[in-house]
N, C-alpha and C. Protein backbone atom coordinates (compact mmCIF):
# COMPACT_ATOMS: atom_id res chain seq x y z
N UNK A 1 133.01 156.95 75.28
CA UNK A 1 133.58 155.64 75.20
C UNK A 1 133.21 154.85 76.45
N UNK A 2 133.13 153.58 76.06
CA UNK A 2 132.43 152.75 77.12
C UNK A 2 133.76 152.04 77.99
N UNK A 3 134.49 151.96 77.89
CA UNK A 3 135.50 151.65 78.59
C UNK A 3 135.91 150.05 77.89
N UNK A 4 135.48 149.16 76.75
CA UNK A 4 135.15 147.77 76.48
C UNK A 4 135.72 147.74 75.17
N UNK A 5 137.31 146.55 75.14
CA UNK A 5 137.37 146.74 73.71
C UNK A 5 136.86 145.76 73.63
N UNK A 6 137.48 145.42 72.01
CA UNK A 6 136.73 144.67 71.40
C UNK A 6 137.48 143.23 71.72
N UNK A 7 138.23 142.84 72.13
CA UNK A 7 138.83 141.89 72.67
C UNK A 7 138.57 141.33 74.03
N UNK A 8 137.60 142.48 74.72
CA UNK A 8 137.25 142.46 76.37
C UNK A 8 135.47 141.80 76.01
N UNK A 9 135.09 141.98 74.98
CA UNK A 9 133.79 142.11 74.46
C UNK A 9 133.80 140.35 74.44
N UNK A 10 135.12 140.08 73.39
CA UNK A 10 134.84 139.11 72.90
C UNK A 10 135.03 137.48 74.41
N UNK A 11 135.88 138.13 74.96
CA UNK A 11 135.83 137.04 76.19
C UNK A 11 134.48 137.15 77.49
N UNK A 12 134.10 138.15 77.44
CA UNK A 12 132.74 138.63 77.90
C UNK A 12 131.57 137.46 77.58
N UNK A 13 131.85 137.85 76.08
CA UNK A 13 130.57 136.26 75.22
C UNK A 13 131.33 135.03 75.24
N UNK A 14 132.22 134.41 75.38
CA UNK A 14 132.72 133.06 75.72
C UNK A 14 132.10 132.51 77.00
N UNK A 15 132.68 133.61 77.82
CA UNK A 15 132.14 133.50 79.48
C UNK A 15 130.85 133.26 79.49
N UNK A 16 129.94 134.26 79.38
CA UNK A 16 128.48 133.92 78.94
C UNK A 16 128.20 132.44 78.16
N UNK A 17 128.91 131.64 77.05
CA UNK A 17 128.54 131.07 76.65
C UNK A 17 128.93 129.61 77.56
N UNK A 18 130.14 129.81 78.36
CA UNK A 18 130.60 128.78 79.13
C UNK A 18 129.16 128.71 80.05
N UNK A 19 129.16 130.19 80.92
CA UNK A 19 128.27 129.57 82.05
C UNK A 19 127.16 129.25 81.49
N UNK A 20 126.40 129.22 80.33
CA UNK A 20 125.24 128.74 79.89
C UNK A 20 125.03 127.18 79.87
N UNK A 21 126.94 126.75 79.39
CA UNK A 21 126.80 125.60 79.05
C UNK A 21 126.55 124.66 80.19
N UNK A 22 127.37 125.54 81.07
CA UNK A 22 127.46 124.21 82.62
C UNK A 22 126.35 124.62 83.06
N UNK A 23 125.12 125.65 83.22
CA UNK A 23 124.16 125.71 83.22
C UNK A 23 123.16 124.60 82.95
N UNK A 24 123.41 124.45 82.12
CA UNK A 24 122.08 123.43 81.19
C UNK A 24 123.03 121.87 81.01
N UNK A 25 124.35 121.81 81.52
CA UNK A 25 124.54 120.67 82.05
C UNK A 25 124.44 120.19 83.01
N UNK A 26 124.52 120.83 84.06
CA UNK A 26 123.98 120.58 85.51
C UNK A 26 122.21 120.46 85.85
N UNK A 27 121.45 120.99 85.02
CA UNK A 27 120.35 120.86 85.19
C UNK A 27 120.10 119.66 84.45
N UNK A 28 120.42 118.83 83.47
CA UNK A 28 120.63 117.53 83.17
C UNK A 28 120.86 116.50 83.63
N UNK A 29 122.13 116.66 84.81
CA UNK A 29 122.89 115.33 85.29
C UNK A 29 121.62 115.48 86.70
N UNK A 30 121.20 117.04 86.81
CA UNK A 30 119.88 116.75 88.20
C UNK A 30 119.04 115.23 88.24
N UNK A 31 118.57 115.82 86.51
CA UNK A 31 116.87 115.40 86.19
C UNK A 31 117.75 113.59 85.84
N UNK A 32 118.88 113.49 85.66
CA UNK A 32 119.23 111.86 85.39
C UNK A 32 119.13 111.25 86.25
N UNK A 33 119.71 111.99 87.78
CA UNK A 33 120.24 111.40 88.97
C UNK A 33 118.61 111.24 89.70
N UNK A 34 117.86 112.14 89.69
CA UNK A 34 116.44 111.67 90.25
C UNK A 34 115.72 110.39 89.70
N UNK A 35 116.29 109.66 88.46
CA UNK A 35 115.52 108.40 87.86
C UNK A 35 116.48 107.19 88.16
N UNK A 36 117.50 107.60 89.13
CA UNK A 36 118.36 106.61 89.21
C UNK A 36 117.88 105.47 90.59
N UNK A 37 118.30 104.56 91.14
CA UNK A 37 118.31 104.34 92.41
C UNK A 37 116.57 103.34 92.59
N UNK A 38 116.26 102.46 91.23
CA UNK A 38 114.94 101.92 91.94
C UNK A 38 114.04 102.81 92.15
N UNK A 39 113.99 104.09 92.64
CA UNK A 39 112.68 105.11 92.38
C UNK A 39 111.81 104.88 91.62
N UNK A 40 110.61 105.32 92.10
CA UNK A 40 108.78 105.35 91.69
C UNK A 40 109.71 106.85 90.03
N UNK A 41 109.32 105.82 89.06
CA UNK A 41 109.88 106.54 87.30
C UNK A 41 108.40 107.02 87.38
N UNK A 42 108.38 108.65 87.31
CA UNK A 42 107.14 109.81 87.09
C UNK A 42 106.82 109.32 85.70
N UNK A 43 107.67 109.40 84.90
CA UNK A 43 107.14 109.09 83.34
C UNK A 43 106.45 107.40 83.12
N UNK A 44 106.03 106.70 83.89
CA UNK A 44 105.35 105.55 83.46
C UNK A 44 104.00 105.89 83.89
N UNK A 45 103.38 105.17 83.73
CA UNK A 45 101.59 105.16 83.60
C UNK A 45 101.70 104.71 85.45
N UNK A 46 100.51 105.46 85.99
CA UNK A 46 100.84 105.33 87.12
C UNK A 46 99.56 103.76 87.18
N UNK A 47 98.77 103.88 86.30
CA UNK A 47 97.70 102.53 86.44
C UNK A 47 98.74 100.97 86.15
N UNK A 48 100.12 101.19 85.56
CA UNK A 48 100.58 99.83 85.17
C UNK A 48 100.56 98.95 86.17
N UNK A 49 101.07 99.21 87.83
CA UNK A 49 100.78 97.84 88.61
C UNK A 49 100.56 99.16 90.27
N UNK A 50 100.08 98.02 91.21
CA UNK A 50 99.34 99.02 92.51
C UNK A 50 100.83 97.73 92.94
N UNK A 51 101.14 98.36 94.24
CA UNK A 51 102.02 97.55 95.51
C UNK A 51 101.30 95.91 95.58
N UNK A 52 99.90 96.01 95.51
CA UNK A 52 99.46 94.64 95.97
C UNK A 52 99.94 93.79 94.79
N UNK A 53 100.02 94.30 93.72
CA UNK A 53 100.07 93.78 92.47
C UNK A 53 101.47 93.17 92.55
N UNK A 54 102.34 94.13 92.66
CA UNK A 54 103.64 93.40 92.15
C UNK A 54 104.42 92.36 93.54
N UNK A 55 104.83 91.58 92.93
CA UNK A 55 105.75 90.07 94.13
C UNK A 55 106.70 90.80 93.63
N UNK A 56 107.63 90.88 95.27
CA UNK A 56 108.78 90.92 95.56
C UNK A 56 109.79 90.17 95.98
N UNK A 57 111.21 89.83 95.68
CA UNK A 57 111.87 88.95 95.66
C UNK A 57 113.03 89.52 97.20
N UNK A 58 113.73 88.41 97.43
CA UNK A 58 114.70 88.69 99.01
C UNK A 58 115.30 89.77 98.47
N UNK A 59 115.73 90.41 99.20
CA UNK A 59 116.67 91.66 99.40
C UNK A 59 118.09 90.80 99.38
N UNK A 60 119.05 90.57 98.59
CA UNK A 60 120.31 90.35 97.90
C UNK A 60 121.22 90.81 98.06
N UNK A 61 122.41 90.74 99.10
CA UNK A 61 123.38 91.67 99.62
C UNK A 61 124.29 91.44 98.14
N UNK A 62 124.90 92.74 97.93
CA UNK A 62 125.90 92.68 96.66
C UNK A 62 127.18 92.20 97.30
N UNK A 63 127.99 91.95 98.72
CA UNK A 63 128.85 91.61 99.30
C UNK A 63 128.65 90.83 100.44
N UNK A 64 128.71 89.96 100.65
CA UNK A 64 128.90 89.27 102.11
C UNK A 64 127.06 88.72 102.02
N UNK A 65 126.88 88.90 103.49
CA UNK A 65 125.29 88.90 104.01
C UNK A 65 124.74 90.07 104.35
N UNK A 66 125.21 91.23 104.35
CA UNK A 66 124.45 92.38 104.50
C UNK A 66 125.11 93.28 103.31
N UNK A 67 124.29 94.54 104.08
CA UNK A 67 124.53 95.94 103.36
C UNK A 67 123.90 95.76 102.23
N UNK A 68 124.06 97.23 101.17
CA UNK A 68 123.61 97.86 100.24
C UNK A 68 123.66 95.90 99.15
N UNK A 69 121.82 96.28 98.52
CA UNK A 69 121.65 94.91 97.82
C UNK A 69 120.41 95.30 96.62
N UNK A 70 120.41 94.18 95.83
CA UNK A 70 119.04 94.32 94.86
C UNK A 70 118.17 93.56 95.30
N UNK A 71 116.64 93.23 95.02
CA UNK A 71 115.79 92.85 95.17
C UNK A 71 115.31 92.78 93.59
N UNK A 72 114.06 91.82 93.41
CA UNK A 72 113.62 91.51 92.41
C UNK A 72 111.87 92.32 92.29
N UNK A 73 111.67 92.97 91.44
CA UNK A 73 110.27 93.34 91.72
C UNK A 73 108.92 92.85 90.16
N UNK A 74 108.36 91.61 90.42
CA UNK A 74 107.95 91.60 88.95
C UNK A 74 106.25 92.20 89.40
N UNK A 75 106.19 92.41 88.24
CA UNK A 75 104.31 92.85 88.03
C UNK A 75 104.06 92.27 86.45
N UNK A 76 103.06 91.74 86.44
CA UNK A 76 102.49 91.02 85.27
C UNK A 76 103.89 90.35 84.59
N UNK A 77 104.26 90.96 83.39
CA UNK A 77 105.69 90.19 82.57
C UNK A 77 106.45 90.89 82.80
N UNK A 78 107.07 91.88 83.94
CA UNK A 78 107.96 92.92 83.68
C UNK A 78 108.70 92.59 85.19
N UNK A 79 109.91 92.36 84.87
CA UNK A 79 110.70 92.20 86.23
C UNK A 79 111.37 93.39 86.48
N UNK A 80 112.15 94.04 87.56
CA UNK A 80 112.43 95.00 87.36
C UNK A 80 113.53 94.84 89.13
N UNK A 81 114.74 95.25 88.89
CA UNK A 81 115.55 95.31 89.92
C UNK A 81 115.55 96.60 90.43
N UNK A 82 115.07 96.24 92.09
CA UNK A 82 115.33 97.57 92.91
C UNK A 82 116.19 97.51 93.76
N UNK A 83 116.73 98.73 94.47
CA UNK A 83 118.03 98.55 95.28
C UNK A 83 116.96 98.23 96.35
N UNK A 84 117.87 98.11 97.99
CA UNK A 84 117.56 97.44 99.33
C UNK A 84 118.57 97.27 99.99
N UNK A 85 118.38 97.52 101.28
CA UNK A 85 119.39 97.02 102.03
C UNK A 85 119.11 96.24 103.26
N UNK A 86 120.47 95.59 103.73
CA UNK A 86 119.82 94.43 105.01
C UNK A 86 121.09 94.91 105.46
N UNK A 87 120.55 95.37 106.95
CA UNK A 87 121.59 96.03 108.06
C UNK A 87 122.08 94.72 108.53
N UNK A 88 123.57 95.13 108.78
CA UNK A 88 124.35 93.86 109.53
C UNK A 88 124.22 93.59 110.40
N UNK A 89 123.65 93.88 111.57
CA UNK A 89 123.32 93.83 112.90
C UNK A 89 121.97 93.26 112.95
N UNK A 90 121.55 92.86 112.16
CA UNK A 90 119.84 92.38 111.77
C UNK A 90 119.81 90.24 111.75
N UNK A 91 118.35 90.45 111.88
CA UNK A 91 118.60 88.58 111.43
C UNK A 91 117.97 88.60 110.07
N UNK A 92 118.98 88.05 109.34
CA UNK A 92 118.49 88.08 107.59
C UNK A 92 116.93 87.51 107.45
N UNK A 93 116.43 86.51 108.36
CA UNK A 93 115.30 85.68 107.57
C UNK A 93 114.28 86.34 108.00
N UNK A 94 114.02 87.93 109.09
CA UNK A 94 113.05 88.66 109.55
C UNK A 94 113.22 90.23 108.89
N UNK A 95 114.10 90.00 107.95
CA UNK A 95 114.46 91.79 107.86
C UNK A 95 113.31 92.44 106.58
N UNK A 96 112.46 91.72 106.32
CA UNK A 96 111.38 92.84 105.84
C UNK A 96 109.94 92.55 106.62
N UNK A 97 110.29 92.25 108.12
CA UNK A 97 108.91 92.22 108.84
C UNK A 97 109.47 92.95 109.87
N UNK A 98 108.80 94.13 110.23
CA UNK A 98 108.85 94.91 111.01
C UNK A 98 108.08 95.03 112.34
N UNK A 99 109.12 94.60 113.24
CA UNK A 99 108.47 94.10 114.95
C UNK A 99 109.12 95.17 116.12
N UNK A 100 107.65 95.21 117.20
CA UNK A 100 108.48 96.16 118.39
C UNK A 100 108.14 94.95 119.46
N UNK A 101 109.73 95.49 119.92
CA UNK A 101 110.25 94.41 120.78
C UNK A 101 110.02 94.99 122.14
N UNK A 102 109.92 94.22 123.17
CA UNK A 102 110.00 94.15 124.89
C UNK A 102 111.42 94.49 125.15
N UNK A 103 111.19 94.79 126.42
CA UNK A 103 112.95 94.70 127.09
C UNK A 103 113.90 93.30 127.23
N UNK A 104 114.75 93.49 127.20
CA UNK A 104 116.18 92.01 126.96
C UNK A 104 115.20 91.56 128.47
N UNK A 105 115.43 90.30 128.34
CA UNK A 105 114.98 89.39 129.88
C UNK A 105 116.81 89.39 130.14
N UNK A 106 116.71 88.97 131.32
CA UNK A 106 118.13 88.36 131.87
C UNK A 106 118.75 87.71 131.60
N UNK A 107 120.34 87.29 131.54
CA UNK A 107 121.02 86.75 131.53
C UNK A 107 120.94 85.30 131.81
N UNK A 108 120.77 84.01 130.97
CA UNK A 108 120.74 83.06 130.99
C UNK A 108 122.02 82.35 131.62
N UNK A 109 122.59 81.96 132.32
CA UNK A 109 123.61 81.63 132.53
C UNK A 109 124.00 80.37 132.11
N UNK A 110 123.38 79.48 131.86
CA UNK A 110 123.56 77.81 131.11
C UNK A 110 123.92 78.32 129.60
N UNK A 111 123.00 79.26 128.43
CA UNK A 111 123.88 79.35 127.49
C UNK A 111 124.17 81.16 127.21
N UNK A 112 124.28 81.60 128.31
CA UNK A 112 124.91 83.05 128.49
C UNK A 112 124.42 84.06 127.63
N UNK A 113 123.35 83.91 126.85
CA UNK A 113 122.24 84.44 125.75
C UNK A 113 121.32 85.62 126.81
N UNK A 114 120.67 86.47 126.22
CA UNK A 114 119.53 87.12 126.67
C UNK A 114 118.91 87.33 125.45
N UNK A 115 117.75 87.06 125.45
CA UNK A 115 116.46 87.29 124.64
C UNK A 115 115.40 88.23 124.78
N UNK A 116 114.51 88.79 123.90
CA UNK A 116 113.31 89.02 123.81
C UNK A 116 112.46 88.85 122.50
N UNK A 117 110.93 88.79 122.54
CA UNK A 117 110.51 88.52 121.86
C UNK A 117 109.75 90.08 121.59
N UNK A 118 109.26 89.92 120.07
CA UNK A 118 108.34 91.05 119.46
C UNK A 118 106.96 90.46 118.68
N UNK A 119 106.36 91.82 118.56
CA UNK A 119 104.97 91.40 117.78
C UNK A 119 105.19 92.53 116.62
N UNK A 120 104.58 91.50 115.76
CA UNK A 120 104.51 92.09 114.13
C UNK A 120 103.68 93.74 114.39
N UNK A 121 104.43 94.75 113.64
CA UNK A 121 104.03 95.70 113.57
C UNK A 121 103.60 96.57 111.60
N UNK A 122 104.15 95.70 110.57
CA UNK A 122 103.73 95.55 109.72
C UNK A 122 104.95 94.57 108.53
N UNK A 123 104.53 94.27 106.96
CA UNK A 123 104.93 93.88 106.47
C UNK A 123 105.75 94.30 105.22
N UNK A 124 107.32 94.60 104.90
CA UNK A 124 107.40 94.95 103.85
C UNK A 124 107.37 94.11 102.90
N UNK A 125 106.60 94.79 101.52
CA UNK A 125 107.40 94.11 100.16
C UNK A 125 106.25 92.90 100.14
N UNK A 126 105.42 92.78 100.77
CA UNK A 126 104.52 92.07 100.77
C UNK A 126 104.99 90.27 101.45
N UNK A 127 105.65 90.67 102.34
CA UNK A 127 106.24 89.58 102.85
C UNK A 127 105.87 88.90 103.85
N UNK A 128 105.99 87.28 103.95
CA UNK A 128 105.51 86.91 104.73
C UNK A 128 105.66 86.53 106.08
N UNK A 129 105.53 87.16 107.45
CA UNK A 129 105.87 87.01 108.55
C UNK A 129 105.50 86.91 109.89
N UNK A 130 105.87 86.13 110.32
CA UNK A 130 105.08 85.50 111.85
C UNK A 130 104.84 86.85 112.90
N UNK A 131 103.80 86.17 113.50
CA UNK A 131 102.93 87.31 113.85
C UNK A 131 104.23 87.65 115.49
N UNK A 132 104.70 86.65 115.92
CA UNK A 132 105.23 86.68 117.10
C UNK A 132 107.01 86.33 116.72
N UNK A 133 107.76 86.79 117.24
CA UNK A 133 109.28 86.04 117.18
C UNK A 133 110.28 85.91 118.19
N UNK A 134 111.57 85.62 118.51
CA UNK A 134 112.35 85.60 119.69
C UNK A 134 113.81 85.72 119.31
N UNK A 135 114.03 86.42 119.84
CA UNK A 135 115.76 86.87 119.30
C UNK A 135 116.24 86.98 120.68
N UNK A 136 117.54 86.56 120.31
CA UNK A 136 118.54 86.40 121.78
C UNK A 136 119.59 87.13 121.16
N UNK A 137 120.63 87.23 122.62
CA UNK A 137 122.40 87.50 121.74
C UNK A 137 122.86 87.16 123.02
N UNK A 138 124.51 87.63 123.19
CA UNK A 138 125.11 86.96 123.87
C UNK A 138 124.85 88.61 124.92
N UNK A 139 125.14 87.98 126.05
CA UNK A 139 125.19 88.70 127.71
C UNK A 139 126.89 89.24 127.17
N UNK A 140 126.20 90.47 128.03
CA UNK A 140 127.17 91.37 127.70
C UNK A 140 128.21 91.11 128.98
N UNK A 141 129.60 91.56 128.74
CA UNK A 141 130.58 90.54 129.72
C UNK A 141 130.62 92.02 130.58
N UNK A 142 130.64 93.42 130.24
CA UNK A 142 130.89 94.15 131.06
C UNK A 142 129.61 94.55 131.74
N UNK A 143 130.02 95.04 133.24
CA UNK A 143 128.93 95.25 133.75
C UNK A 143 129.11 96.72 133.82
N UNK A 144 127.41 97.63 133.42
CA UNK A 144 127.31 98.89 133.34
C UNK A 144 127.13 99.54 134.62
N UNK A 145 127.77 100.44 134.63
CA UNK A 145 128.12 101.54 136.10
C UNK A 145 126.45 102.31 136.18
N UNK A 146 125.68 102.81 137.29
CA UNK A 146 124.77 103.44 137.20
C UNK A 146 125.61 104.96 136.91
N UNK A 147 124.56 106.39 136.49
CA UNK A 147 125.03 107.17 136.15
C UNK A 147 125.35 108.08 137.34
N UNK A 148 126.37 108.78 137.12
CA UNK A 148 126.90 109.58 138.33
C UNK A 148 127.93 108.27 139.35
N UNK A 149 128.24 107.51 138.77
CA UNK A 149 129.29 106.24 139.68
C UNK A 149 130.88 107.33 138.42
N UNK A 150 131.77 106.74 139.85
CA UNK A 150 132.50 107.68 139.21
C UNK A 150 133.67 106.19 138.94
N UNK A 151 134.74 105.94 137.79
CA UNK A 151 135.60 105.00 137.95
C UNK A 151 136.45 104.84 138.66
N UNK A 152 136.74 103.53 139.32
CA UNK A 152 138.03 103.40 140.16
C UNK A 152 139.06 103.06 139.80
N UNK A 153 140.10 103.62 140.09
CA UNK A 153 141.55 103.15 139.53
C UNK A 153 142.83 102.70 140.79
């Protein structure tokens, strides 16, 4: 005797049939969640449009002026919404031209700003952007301790 009734048998094959099921449901919700999110879709013809081909539209905050947004992407007659995002700490009318910047210049004291400027380092989305730019912000009010200064109280 095998030690297995027939009642031990029969929840044995349920079990088996459960984990099969969440088996082959989880390998489902995988293969859905990889076509989600604007992603390059494996199943289209990869000849339908090249990057140069398709115009891209602003990056579209879904709340406010930043964060998580859509963009517009058409190629020939086919429009097609992709996600994007525009960081809040960014200037909206440069955020798909990508620039390396110099060090902050000094403290302006007439309008209390510090600036620097950058040079174009490339273009997303096929966008159009000045080769040179200048961004300021405001002077920072605290002044930073060198390292190893210890605080006074």
């Amino acid at each position: 005797m095998c030690g297995i009734t027939p009642g031990m048998r029969g929840l044995l094959s349920v079990t088996l049939l459960l984990l099969l099921v969440l088996t082959l449901s989880a390998e489902a919700n995988k293969k859905a969640k990889a076509h989600k999110g604007g992603r390059h879709d494996k199943s289209r013809p990869a000849s339908e449009c090249s990057s140069a081909e398709t115009q891209y539209g602003k990056c579209v905050p879904e709340h406010g002026d930043c964060g998580d947004g859509l963009r517009e992407a058409t190629c020939k007659d086919r429009t097609d919404k992709i996600h994007c995002r525009i960081p809040c700490n960014w200037k909206k009318d440069i955020s798909d031209c990508k620039y390396k910047f110099g060090p902050w210049g000094s403290c302006d004291a007439a309008t209390n700003t510090k600036s620097r400027s950058g040079t174009l380092k490339r273009a997303l989305f096929n966008a159009e952007c000045q080769n040179t730019v200048k961004v300021s912000k405001p002077c920072s009010p605290k002044v930073k301790k060198a390292r190893g200064e210890k605080k006074s109280n």
